[in-house]
N, C-alpha and C. Protein backbone atom coordinates (compact mmCIF):
# COMPACT_ATOMS: atom_id res chain seq x y z
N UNK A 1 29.18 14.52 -11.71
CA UNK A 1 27.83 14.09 -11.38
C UNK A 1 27.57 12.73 -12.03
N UNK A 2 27.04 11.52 -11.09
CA UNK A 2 26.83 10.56 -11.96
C UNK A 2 24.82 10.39 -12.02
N UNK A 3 24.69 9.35 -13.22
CA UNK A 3 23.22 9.62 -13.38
C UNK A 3 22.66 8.29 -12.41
N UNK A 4 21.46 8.31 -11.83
CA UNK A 4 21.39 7.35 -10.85
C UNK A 4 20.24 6.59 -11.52
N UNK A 5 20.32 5.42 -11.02
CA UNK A 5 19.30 4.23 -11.35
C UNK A 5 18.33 4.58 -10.31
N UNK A 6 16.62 4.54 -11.03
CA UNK A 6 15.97 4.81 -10.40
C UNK A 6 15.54 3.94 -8.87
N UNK A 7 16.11 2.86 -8.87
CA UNK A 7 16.55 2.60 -7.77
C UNK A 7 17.46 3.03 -6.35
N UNK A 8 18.17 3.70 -7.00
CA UNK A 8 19.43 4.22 -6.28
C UNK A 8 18.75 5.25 -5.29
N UNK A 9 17.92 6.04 -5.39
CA UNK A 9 16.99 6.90 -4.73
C UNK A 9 16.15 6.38 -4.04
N UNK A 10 16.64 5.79 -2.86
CA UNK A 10 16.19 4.77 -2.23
C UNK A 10 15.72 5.56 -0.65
N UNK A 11 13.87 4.90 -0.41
CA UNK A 11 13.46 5.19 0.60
C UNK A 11 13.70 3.72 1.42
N UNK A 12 14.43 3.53 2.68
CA UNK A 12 13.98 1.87 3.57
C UNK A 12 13.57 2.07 4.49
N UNK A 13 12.43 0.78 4.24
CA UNK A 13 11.12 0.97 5.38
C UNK A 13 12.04 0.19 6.19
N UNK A 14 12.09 0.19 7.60
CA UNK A 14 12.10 -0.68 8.24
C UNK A 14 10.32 -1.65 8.76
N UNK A 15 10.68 -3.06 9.34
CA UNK A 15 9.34 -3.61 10.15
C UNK A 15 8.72 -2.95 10.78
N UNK A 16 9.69 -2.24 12.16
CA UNK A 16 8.95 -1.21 13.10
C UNK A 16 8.59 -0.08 12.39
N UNK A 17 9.29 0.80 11.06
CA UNK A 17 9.13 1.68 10.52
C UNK A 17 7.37 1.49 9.57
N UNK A 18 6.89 0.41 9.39
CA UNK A 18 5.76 0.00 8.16
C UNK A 18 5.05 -0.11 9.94
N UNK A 19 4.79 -1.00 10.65
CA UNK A 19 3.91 -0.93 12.03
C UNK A 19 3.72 0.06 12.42
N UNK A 20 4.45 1.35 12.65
CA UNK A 20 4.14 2.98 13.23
C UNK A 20 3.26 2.98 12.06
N UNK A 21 3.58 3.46 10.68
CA UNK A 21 3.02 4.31 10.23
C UNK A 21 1.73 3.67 9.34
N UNK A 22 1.04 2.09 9.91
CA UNK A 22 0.09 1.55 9.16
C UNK A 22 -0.66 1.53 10.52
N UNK A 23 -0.42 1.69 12.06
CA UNK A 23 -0.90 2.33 13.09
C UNK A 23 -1.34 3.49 13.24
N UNK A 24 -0.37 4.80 13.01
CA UNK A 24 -0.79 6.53 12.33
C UNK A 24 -1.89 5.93 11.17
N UNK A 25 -1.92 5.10 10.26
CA UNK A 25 -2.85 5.16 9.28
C UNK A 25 -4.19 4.42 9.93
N UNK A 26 -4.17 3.65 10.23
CA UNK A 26 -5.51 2.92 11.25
C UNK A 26 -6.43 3.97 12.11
N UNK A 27 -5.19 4.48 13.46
CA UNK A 27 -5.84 6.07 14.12
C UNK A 27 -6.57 6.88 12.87
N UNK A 28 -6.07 7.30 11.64
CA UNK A 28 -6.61 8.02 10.97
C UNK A 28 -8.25 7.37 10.42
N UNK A 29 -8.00 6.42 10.00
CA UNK A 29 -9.10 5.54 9.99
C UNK A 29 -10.56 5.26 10.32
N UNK A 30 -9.66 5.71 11.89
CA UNK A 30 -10.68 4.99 12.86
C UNK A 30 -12.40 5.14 13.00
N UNK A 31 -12.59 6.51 12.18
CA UNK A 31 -14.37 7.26 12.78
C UNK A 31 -14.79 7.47 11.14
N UNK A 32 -13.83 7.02 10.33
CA UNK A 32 -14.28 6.96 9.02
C UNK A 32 -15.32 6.15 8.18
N UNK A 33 -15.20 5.06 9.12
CA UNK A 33 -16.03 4.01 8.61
C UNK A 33 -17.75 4.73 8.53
N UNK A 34 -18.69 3.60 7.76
CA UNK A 34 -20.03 4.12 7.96
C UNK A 34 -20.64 3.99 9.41
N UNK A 35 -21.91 3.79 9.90
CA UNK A 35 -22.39 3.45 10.90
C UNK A 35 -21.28 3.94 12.18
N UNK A 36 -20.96 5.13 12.37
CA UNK A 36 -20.19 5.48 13.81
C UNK A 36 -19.09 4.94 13.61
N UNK A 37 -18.15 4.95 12.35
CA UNK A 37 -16.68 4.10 12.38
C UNK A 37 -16.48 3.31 11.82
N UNK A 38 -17.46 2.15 11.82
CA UNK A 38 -17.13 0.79 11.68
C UNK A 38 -16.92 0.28 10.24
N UNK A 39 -16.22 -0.28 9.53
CA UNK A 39 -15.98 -0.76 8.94
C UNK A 39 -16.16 -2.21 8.15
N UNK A 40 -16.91 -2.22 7.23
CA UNK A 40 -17.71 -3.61 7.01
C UNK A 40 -16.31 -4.69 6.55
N UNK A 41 -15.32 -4.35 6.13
CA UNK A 41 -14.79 -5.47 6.00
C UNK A 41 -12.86 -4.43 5.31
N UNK A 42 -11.95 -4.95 5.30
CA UNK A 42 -10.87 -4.99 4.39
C UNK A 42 -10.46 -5.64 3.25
N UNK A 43 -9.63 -4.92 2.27
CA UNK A 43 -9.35 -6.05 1.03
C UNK A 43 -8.19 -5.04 1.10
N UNK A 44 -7.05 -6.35 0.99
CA UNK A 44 -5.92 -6.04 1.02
C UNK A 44 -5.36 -6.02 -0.56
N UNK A 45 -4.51 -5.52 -0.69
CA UNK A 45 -3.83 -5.49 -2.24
C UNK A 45 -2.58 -5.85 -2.23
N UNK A 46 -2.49 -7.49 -2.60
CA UNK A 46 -1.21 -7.90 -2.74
C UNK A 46 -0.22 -7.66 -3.71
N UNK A 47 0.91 -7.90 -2.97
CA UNK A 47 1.56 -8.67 -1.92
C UNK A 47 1.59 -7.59 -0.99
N UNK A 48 2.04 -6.09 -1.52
CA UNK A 48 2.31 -5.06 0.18
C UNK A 48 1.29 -4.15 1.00
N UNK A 49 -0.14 -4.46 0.37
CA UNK A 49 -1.01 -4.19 1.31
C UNK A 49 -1.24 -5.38 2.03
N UNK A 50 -0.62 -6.31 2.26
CA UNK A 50 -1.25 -7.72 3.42
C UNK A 50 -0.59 -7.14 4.53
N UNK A 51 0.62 -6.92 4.88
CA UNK A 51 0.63 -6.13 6.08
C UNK A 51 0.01 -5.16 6.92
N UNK A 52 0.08 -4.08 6.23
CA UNK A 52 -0.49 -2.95 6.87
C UNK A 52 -1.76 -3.38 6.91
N UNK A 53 -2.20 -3.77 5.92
CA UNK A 53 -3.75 -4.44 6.35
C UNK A 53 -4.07 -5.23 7.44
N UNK A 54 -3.41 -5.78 7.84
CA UNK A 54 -3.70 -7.13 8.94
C UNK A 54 -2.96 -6.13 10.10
N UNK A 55 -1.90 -5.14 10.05
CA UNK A 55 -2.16 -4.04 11.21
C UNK A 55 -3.27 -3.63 11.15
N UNK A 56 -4.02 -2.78 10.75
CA UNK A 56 -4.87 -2.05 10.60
C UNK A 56 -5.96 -2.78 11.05
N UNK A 57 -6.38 -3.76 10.54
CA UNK A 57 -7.45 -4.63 11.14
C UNK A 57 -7.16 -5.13 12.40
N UNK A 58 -6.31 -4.99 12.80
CA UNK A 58 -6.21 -5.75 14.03
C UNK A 58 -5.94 -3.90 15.09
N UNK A 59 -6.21 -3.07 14.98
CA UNK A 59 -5.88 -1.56 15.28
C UNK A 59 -7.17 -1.22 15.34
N UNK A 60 -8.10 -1.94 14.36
CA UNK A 60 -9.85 -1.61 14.04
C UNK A 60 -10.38 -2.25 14.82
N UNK A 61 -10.43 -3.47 15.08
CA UNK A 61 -10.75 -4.89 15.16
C UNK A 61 -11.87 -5.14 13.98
N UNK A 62 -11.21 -5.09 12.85
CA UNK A 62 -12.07 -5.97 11.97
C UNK A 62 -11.69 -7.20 11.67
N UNK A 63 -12.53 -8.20 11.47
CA UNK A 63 -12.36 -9.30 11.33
C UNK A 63 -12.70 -10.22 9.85
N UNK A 64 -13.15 -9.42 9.06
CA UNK A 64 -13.68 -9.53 7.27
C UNK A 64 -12.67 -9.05 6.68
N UNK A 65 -11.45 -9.81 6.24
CA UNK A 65 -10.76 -9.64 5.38
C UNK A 65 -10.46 -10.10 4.63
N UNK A 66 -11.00 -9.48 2.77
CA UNK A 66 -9.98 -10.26 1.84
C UNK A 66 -9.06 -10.02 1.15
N UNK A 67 -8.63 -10.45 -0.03
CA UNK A 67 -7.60 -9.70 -0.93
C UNK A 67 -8.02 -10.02 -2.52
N UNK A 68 -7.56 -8.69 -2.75
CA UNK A 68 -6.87 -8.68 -4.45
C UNK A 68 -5.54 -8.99 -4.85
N UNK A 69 -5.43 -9.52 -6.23
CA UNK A 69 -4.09 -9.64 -6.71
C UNK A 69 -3.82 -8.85 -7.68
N UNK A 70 -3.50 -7.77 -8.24
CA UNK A 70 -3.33 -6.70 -8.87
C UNK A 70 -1.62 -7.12 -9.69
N UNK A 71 -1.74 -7.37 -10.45
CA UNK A 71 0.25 -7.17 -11.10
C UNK A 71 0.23 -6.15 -12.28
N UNK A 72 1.28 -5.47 -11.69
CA UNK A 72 1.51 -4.39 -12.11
C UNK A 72 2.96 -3.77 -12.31
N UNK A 73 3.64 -4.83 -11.85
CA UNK A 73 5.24 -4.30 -11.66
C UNK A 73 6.23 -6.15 -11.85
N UNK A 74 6.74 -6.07 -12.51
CA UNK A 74 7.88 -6.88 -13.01
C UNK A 74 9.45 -6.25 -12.44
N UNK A 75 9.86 -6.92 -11.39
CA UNK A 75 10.75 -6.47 -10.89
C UNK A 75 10.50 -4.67 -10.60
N UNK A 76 11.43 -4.18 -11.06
CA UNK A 76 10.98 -2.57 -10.84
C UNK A 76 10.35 -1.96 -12.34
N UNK A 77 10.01 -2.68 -13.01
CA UNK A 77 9.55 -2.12 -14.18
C UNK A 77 7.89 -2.23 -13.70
N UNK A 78 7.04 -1.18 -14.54
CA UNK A 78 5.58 -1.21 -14.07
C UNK A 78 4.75 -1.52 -15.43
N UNK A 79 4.29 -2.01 -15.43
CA UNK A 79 3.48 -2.38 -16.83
C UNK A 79 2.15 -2.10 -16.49
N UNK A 80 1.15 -2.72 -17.74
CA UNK A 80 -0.80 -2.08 -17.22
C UNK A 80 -1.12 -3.49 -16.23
N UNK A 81 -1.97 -2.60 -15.47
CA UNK A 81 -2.54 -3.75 -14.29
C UNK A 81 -3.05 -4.61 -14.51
N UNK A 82 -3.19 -6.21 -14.38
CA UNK A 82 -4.08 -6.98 -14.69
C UNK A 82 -4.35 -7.67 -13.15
N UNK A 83 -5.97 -7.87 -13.40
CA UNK A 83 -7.02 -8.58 -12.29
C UNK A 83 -6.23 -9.64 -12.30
N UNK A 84 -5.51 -10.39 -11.26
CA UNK A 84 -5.06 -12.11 -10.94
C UNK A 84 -6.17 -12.85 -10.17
N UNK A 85 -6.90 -11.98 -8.98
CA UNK A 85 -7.55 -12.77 -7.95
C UNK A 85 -8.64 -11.67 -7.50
N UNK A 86 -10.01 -11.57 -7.13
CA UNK A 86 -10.66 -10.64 -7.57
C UNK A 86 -11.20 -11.07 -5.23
N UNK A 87 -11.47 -10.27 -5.07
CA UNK A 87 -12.28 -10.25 -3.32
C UNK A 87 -13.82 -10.96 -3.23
N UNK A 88 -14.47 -11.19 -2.57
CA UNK A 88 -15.41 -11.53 -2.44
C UNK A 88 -16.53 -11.02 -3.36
N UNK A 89 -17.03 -10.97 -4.50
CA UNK A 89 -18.25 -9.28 -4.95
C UNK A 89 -18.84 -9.48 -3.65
N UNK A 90 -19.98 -10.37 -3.37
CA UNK A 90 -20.95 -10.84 -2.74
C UNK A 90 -20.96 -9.70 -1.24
N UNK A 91 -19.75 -10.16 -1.00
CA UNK A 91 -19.34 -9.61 0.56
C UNK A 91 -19.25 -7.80 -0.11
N UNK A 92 -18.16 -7.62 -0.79
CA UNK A 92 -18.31 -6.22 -1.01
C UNK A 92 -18.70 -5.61 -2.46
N UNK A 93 -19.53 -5.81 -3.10
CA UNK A 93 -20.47 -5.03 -3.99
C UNK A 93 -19.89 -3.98 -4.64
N UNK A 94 -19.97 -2.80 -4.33
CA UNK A 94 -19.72 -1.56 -4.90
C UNK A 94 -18.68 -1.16 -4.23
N UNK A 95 -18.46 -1.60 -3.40
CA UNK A 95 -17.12 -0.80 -2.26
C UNK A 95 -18.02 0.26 -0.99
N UNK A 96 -19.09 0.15 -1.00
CA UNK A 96 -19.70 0.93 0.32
C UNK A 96 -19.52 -0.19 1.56
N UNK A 97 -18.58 1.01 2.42
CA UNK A 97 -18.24 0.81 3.82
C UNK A 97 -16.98 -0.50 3.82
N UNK A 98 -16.07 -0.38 2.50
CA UNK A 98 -14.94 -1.32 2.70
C UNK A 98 -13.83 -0.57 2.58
N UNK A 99 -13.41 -1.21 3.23
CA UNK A 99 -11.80 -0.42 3.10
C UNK A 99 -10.96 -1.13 2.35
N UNK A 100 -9.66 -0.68 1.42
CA UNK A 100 -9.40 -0.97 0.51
C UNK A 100 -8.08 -0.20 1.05
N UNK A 101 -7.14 -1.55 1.03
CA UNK A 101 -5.53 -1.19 1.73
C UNK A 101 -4.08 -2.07 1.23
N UNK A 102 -3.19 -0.39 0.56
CA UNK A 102 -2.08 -0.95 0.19
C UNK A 102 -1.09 -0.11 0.42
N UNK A 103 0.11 -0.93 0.35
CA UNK A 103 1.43 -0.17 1.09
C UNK A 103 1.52 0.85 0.44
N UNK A 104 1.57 1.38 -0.91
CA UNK A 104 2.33 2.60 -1.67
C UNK A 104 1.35 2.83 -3.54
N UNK A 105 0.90 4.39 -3.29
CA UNK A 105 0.76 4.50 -4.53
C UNK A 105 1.42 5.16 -5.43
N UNK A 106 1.70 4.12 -6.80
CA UNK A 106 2.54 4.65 -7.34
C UNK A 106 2.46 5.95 -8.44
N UNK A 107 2.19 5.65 -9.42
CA UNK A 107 1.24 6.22 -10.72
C UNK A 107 -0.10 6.18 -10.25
N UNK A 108 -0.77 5.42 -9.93
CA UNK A 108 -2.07 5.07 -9.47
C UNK A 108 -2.82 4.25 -10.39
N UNK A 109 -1.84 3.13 -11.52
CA UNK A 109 -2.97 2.51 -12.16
C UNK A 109 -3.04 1.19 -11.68
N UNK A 110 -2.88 1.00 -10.45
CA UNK A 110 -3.14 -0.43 -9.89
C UNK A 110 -5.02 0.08 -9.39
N UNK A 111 -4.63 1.20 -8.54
CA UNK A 111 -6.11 1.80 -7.77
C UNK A 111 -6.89 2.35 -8.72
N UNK A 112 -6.56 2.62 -9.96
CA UNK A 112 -7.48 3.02 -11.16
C UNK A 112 -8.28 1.45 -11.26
N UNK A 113 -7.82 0.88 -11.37
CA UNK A 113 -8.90 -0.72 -11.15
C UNK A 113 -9.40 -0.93 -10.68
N UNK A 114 -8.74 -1.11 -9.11
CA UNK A 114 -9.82 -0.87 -7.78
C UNK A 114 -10.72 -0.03 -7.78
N UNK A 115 -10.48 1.26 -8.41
CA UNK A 115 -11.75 2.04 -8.09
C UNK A 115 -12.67 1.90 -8.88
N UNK A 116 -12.32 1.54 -9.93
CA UNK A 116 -13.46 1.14 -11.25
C UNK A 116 -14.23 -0.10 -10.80
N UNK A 117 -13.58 -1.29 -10.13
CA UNK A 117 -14.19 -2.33 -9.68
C UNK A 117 -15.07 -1.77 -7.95
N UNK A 118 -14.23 -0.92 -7.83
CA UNK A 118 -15.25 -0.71 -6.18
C UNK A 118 -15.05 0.67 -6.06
N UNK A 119 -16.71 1.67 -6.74
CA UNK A 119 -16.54 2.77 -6.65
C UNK A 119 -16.47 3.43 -5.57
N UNK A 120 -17.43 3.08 -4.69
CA UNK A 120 -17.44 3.61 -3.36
C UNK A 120 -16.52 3.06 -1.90
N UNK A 121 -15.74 2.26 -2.61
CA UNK A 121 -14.37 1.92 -1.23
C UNK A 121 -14.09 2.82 -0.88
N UNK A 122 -13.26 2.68 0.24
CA UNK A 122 -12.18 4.13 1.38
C UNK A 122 -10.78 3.30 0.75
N UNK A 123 -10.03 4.20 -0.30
CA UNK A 123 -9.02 3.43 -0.22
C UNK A 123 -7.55 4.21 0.27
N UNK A 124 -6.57 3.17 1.19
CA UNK A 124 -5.91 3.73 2.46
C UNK A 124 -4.24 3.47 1.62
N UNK A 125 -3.38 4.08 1.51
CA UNK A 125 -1.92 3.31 1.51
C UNK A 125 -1.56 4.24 2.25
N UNK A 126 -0.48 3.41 2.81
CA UNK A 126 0.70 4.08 4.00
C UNK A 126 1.68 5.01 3.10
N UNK A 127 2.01 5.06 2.36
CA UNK A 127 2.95 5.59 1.39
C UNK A 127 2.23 6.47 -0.12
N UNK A 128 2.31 7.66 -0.32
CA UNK A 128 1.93 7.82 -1.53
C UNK A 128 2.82 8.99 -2.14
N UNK A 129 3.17 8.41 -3.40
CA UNK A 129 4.05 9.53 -4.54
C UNK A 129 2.91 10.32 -4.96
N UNK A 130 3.25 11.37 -5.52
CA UNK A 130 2.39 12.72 -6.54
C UNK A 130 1.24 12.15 -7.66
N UNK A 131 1.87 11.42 -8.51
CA UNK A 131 1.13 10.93 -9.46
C UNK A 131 0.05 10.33 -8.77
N UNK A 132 -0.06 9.48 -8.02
CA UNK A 132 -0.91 8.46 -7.47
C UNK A 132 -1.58 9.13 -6.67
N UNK A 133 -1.67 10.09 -5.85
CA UNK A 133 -2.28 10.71 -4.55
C UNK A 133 -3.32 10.89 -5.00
N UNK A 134 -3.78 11.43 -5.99
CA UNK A 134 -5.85 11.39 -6.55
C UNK A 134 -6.55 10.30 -6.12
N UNK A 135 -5.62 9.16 -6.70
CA UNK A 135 -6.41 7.97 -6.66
C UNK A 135 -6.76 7.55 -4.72
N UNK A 136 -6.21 7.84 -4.05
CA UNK A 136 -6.22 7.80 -2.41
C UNK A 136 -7.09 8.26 -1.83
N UNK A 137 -8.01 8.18 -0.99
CA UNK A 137 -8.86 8.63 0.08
C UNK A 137 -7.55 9.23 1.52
N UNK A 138 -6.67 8.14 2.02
CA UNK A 138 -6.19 8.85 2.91
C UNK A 138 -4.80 8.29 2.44
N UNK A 139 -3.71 8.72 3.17
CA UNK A 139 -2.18 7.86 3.52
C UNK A 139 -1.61 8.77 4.36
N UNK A 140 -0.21 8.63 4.82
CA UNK A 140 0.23 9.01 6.18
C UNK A 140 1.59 9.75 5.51
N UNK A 141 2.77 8.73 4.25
CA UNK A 141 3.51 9.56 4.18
C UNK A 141 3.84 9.96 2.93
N UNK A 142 3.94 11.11 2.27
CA UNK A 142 4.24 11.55 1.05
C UNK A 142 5.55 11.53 0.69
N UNK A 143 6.29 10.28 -0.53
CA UNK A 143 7.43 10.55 -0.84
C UNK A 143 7.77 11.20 -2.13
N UNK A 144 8.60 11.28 -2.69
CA UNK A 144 8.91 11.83 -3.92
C UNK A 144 8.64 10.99 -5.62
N UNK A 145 8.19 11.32 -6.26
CA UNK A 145 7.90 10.40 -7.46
C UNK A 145 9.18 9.43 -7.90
N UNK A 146 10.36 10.21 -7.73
CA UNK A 146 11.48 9.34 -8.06
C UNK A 146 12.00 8.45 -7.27
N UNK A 147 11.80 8.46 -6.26
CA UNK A 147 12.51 7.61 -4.60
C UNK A 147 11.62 6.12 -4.70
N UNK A 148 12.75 5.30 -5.04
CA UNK A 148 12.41 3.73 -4.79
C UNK A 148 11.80 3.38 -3.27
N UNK A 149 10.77 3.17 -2.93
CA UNK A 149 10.64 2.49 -1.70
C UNK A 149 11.11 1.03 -1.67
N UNK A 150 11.36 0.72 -0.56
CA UNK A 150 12.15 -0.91 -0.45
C UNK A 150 11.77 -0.80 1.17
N UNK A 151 10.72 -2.05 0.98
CA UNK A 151 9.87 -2.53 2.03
C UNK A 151 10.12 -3.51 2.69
N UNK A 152 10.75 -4.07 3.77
CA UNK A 152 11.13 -5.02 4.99
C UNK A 152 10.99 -6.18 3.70
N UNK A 153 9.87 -6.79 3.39
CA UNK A 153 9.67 -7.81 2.80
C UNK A 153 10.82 -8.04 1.37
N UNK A 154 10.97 -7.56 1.08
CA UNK A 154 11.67 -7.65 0.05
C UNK A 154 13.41 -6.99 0.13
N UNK A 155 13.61 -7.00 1.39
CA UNK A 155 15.14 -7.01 2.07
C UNK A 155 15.52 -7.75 2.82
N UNK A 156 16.90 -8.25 2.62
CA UNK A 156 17.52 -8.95 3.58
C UNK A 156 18.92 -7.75 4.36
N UNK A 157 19.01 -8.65 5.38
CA UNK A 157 20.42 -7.83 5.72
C UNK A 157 21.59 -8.51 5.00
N UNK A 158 22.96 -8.17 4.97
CA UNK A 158 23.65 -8.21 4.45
C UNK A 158 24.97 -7.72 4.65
N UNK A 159 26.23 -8.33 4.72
CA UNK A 159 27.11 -6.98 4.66
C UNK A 159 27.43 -5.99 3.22
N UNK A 160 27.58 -4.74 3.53
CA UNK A 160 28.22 -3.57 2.08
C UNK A 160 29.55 -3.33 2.44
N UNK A 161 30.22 -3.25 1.42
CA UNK A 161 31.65 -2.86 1.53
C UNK A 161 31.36 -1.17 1.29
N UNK A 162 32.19 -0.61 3.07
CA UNK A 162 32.69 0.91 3.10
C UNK A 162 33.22 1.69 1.36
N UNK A 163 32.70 2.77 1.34
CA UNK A 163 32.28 3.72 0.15
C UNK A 163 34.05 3.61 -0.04
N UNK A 164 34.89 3.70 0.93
CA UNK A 164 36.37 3.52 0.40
C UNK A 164 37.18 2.21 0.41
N UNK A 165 36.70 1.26 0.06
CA UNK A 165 37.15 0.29 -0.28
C UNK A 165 37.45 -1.09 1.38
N UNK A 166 37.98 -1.57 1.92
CA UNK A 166 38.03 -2.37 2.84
C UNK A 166 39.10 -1.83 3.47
N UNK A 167 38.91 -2.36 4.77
CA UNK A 167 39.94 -2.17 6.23
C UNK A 167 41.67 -2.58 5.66
């Protein structure tokens, strides 16, 4: 038995694979908002909620979108969250009737911020581990606490040399 790098436990999103399931997350979305659905605005959580977000808004048709900058992770190491870039207050206040969207929760102390800064947001990730799932209003797929996700953006293709050595 060898011991694996917590990397090695690897979930890959594909492009089309993050578009289905930030689409399944939008449909889910959709009648959630206040006022019959609607949705006063998005704030995305960079860098991997800008995708699914800008699906999703464009799945809603909302057109009020901003972002946070949340850092929280140094390569694959996770450290405490610090505020980089903060959303509009003005536009969203307390978080009533905003939606609040990111690719994956981890532990949940990126959204422990967010929620302290915007109590009443809907907040959405496409992806959520165990630890983190409290902190969530909705998400689409549940992975395992140990399984690395590795998201289109941060892969290239490449060739791998066959598990038995070359031709």
């Amino acid at each position: 038995m060898t011991d694996q790098l917590p990397h090695e436990k690897g979930f890959h999103i594909s492009w089309d694979q993050i578009h289905r399931d930030s689409r399944a997350l939008a449909w889910r979305l959709e009648k959630m908002g206040p006022n019959g659905g609607a949705w006063k605005a998005i704030v995305a959580i960079t860098r991997g909620g800008m995708a699914p977000a800008m699906i999703i808004a464009r799945e809603l048709d909302i057109r009020t979108v901003d972002t946070i900058s949340i850092k929280s992770y140094d390569d694959q190491t996770q450290s405490e969250a610090i505020v980089l870039k903060s959303p509009d207050i003005a536009l969203i206040g307390d978080g009533d009737g905003i939606l609040i969207v990111d690719d994956l929760v981890d532990t949940g102390k990126t959204l422990e911020v967010v929620k302290k800064m915007f109590p009443k947001a809907h907040i959405a990730t496409v992806y959520a581990k165990p630890m983190g799932r409290p902190m969530v209003d909705s998400f689409i797929t549940e992975v395992s606490q140990d399984t690395w996700i590795f998201f289109p953006w941060d892969m290239a293709m490449q060739y791998v040399e066959p598990y038995r050595g070359t031709d």
